[in-house]
Each structure stands twice: as C-alpha cells, then as structure tokens.
PDB file of N, CA and C in Angstrom:
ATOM      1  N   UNK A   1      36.222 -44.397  35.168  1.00  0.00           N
ATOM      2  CA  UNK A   1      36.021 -45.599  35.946  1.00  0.00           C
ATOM      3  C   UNK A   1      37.106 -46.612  35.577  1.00  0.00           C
ATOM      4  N   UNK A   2      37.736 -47.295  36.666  1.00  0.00           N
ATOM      5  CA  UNK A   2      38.599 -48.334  36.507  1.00  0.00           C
ATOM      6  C   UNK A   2      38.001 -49.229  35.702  1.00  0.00           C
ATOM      7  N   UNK A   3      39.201 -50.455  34.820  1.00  0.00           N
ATOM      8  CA  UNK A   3      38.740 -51.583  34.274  1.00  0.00           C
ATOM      9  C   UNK A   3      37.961 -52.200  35.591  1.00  0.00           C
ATOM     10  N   UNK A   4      39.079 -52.658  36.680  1.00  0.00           N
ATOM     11  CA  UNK A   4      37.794 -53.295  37.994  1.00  0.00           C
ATOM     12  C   UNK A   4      36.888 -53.457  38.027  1.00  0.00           C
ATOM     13  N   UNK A   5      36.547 -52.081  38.703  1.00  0.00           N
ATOM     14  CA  UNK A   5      35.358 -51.385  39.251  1.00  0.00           C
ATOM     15  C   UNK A   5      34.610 -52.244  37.806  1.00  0.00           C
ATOM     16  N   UNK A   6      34.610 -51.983  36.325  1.00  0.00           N
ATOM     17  CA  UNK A   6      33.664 -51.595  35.491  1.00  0.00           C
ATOM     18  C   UNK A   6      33.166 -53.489  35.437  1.00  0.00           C
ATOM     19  N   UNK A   7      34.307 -54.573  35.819  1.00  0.00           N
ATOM     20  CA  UNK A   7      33.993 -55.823  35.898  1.00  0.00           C
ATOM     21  C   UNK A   7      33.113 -55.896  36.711  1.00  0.00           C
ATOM     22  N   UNK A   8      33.431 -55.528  38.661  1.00  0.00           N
ATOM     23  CA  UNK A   8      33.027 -55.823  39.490  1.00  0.00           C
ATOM     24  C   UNK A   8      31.368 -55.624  39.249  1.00  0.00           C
ATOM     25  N   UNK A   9      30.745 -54.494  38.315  1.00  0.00           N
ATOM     26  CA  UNK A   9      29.793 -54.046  38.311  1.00  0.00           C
ATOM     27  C   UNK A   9      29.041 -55.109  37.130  1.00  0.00           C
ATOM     28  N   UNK A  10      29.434 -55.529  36.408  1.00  0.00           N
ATOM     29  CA  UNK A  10      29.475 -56.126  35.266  1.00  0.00           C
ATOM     30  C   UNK A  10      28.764 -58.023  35.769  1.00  0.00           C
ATOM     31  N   UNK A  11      29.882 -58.012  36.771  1.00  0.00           N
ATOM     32  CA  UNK A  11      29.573 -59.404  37.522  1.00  0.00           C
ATOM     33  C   UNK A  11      28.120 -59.270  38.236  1.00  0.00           C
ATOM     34  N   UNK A  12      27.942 -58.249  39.344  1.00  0.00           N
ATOM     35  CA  UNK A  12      26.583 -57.798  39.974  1.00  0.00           C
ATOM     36  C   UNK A  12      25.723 -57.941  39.149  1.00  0.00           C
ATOM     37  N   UNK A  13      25.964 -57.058  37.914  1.00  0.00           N
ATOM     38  CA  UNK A  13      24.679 -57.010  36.935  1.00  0.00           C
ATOM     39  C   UNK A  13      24.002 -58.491  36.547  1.00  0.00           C
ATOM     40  N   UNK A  14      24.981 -59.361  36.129  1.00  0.00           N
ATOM     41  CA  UNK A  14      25.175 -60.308  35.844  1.00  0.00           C
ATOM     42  C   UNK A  14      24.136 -60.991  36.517  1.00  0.00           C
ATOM     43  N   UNK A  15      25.070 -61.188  37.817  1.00  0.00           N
ATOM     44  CA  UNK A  15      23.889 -61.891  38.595  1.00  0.00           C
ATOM     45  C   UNK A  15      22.657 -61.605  38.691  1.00  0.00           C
ATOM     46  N   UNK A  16      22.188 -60.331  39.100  1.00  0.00           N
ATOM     47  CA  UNK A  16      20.924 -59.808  39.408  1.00  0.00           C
ATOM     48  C   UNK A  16      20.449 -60.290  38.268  1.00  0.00           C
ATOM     49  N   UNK A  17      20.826 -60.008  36.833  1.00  0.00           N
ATOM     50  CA  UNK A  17      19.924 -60.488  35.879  1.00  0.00           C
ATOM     51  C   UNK A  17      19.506 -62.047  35.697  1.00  0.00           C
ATOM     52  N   UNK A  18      20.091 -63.138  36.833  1.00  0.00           N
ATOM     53  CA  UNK A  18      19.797 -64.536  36.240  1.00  0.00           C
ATOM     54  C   UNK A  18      19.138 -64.941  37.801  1.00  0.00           C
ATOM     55  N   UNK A  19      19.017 -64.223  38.668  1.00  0.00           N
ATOM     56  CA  UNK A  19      18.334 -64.386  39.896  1.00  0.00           C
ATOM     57  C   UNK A  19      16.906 -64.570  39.376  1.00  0.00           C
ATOM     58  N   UNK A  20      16.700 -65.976  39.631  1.00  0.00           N
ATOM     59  CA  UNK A  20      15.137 -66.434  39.095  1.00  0.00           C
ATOM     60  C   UNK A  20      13.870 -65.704  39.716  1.00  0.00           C
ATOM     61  N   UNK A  21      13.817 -65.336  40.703  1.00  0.00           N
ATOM     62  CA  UNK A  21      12.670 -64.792  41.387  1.00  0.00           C
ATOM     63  C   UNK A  21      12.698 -63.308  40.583  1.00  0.00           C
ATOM     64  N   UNK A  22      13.774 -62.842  39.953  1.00  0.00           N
ATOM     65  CA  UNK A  22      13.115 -61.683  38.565  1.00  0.00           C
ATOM     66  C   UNK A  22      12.800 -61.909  37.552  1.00  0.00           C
ATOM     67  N   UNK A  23      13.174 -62.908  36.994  1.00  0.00           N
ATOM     68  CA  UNK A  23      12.260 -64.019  35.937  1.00  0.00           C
ATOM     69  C   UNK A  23      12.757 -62.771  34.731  1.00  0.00           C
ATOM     70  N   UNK A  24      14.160 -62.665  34.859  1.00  0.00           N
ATOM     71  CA  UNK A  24      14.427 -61.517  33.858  1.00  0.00           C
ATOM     72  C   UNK A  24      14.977 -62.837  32.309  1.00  0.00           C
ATOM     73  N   UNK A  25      15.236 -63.724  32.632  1.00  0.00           N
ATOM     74  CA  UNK A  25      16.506 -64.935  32.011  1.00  0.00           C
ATOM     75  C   UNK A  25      15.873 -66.657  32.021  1.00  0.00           C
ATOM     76  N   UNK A  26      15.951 -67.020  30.867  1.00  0.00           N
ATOM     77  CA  UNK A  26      15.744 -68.717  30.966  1.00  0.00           C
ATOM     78  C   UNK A  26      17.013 -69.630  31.685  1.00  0.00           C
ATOM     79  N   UNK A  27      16.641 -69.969  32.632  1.00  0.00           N
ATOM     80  CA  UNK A  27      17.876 -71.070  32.989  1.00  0.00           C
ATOM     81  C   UNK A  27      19.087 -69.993  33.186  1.00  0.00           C
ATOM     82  N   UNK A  28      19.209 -68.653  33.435  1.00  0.00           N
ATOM     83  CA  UNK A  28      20.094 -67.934  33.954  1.00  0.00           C
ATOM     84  C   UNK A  28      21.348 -68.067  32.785  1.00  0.00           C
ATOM     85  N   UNK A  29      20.752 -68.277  31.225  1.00  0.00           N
ATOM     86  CA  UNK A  29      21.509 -68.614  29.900  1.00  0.00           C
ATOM     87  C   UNK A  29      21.636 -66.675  29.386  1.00  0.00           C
ATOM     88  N   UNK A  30      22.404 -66.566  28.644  1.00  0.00           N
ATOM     89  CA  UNK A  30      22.421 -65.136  27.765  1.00  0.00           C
ATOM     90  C   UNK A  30      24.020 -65.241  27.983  1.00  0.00           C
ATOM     91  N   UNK A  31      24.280 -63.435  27.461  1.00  0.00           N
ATOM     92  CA  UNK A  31      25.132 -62.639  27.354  1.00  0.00           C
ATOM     93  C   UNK A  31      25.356 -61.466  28.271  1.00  0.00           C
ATOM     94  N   UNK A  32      26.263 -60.944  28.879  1.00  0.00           N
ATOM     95  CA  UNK A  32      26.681 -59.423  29.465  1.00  0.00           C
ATOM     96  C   UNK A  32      27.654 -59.122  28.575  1.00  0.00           C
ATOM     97  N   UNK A  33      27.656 -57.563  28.691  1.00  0.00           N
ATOM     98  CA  UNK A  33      29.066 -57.335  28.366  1.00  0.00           C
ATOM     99  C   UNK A  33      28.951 -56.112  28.580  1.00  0.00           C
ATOM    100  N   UNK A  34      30.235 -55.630  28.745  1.00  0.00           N
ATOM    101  CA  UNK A  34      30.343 -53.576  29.543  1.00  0.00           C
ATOM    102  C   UNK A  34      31.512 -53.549  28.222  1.00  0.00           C
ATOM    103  N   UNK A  35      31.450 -51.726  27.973  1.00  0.00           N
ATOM    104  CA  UNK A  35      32.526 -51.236  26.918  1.00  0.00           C
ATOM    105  C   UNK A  35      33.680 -50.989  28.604  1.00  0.00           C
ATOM    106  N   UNK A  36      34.841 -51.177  27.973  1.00  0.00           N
ATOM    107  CA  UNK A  36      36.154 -50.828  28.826  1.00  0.00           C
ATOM    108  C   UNK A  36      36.191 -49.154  28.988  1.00  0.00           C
ATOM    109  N   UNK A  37      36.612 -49.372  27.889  1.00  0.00           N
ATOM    110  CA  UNK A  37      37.336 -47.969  26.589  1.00  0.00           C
ATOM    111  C   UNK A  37      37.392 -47.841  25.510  1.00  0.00           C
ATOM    112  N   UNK A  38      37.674 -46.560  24.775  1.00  0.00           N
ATOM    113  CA  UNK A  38      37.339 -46.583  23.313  1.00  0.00           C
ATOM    114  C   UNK A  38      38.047 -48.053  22.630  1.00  0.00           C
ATOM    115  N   UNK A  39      38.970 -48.844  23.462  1.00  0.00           N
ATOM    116  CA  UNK A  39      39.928 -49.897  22.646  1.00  0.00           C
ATOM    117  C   UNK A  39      38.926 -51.356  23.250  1.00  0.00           C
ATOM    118  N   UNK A  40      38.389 -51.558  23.830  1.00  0.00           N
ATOM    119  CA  UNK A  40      38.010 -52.823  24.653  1.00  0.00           C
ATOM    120  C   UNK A  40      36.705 -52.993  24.873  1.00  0.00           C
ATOM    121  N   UNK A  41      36.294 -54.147  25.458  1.00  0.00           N
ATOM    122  CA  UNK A  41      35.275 -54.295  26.397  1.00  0.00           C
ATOM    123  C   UNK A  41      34.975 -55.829  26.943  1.00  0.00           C
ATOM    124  N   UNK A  42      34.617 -56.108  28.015  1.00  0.00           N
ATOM    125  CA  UNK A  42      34.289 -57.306  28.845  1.00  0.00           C
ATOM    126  C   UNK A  42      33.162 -57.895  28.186  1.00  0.00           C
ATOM    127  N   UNK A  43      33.207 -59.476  27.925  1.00  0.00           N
ATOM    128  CA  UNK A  43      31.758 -60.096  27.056  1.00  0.00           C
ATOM    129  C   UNK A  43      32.279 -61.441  28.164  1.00  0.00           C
ATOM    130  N   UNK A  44      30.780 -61.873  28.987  1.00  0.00           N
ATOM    131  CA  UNK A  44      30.782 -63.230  29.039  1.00  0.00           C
ATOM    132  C   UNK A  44      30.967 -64.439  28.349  1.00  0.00           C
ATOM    133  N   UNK A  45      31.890 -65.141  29.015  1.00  0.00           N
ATOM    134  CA  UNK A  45      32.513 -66.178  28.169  1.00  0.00           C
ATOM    135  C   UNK A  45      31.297 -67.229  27.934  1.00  0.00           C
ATOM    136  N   UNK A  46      31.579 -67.748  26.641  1.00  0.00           N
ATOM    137  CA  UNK A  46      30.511 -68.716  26.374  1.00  0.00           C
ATOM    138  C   UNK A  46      30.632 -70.164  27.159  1.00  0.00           C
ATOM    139  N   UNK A  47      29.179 -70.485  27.583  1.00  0.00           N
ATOM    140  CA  UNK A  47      29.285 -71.763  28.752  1.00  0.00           C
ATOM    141  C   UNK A  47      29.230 -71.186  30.191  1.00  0.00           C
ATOM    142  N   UNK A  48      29.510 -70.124  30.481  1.00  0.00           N
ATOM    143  CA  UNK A  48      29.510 -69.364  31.764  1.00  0.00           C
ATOM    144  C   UNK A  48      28.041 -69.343  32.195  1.00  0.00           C
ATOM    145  N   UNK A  49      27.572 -70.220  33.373  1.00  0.00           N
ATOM    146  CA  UNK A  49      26.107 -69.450  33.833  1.00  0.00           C
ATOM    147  C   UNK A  49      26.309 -68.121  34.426  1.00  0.00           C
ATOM    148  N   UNK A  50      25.378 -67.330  34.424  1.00  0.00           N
ATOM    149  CA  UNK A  50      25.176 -65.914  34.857  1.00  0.00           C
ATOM    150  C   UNK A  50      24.862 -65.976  35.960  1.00  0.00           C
ATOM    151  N   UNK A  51      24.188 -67.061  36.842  1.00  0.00           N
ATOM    152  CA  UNK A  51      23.788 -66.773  38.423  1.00  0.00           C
ATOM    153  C   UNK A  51      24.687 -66.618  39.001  1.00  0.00           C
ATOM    154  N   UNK A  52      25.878 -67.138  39.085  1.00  0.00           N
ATOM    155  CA  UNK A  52      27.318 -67.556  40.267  1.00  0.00           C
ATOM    156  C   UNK A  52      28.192 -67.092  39.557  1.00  0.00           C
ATOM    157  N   UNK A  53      28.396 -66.306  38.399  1.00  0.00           N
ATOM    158  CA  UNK A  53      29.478 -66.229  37.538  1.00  0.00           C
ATOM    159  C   UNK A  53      30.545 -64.628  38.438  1.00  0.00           C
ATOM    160  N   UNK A  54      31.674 -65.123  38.103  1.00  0.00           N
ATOM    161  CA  UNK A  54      32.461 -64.141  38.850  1.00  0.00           C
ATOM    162  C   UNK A  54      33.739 -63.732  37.518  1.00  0.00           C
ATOM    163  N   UNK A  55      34.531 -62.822  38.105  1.00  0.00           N
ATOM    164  CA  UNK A  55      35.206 -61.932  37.197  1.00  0.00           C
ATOM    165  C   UNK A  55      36.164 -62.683  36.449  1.00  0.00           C
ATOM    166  N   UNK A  56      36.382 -64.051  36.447  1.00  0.00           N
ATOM    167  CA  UNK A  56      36.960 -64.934  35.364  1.00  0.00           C
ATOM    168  C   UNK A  56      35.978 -65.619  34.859  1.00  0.00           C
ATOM    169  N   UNK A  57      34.453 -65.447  34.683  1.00  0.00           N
ATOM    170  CA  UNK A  57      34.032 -65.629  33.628  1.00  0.00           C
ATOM    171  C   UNK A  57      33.656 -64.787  32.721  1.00  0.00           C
ATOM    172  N   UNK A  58      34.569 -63.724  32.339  1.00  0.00           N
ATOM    173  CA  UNK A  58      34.966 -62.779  31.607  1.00  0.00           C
ATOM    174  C   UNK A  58      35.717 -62.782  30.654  1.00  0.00           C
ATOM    175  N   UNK A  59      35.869 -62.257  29.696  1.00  0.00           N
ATOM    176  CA  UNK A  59      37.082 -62.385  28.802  1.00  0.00           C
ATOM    177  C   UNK A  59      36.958 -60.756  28.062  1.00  0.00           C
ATOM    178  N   UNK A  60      38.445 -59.892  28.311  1.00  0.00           N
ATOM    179  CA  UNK A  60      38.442 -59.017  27.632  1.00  0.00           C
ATOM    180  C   UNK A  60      38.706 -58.889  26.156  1.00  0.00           C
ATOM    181  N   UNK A  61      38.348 -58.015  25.038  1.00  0.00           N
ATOM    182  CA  UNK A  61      38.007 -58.763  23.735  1.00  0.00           C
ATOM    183  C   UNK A  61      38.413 -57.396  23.082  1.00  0.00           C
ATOM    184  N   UNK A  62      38.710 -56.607  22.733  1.00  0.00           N
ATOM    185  CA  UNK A  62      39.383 -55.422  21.931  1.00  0.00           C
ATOM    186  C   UNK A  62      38.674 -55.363  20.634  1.00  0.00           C
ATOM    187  N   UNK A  63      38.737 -54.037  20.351  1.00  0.00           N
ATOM    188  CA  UNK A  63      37.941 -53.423  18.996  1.00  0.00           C
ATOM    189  C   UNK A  63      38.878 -53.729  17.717  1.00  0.00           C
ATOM    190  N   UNK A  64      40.027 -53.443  18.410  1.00  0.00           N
ATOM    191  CA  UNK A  64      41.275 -53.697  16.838  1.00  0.00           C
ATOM    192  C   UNK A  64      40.935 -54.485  16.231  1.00  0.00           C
ATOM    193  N   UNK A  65      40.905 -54.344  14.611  1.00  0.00           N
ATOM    194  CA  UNK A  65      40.732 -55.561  13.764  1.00  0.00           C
ATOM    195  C   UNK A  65      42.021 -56.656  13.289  1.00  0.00           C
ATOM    196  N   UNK A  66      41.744 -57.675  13.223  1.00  0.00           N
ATOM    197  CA  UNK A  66      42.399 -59.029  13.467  1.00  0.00           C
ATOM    198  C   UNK A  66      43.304 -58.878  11.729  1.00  0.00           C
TER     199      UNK A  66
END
C-alpha cells in the first residue's frame, strides 16, 4: 500500500472516529496513527481536532533513533 492511500485512510478513520453520533471520542480529542513501513509511521499532530482533520494534520515521524 502507498504512503497516500495509507494517509487517505488514516484521515477517514480519523474522522469516523470523532463523528459524535458514535460517541466513540470526548470532544472529538485523542490520537491516530497508521505504521508507513518498517522505517515510519503517520501520528496526529498535537492540537489537531479529529472531526475535520485532513492529511496535513499529520506528521510523518520515523523509527530511527535520534
């Protein structure tokens, strides 16, 4: 699966999870995040709401140590 694709899906999830009528989320507040590849993975940026959030409220974040 493309990086894309694995956002685009990432964003959907996103939403569906802060859509109040599933009462899955407080105030549509938390975390997502998808693995990329064995080197990466997508984590919602902090401050980002999850209802409306789109593929720049993303930030890709790598396994390598600092």
């Amino acid at each position: 699966m493309q990086t894309t694709e694995i956002l685009s899906q990432l964003v959907a999830m996103s939403r569906e999870l802060a859509e109040p009528a599933n009462d899955y989320v407080i105030l549509a507040e938390g975390n997502t995040s998808a693995r990329i590849d064995d080197n990466s993975f997508w984590v919602k940026a902090s401050g980002a709401g999850m209802r409306g959030i789109g593929p720049e409220g993303f930030v890709q974040v790598s396994f390598q140590q600092v």
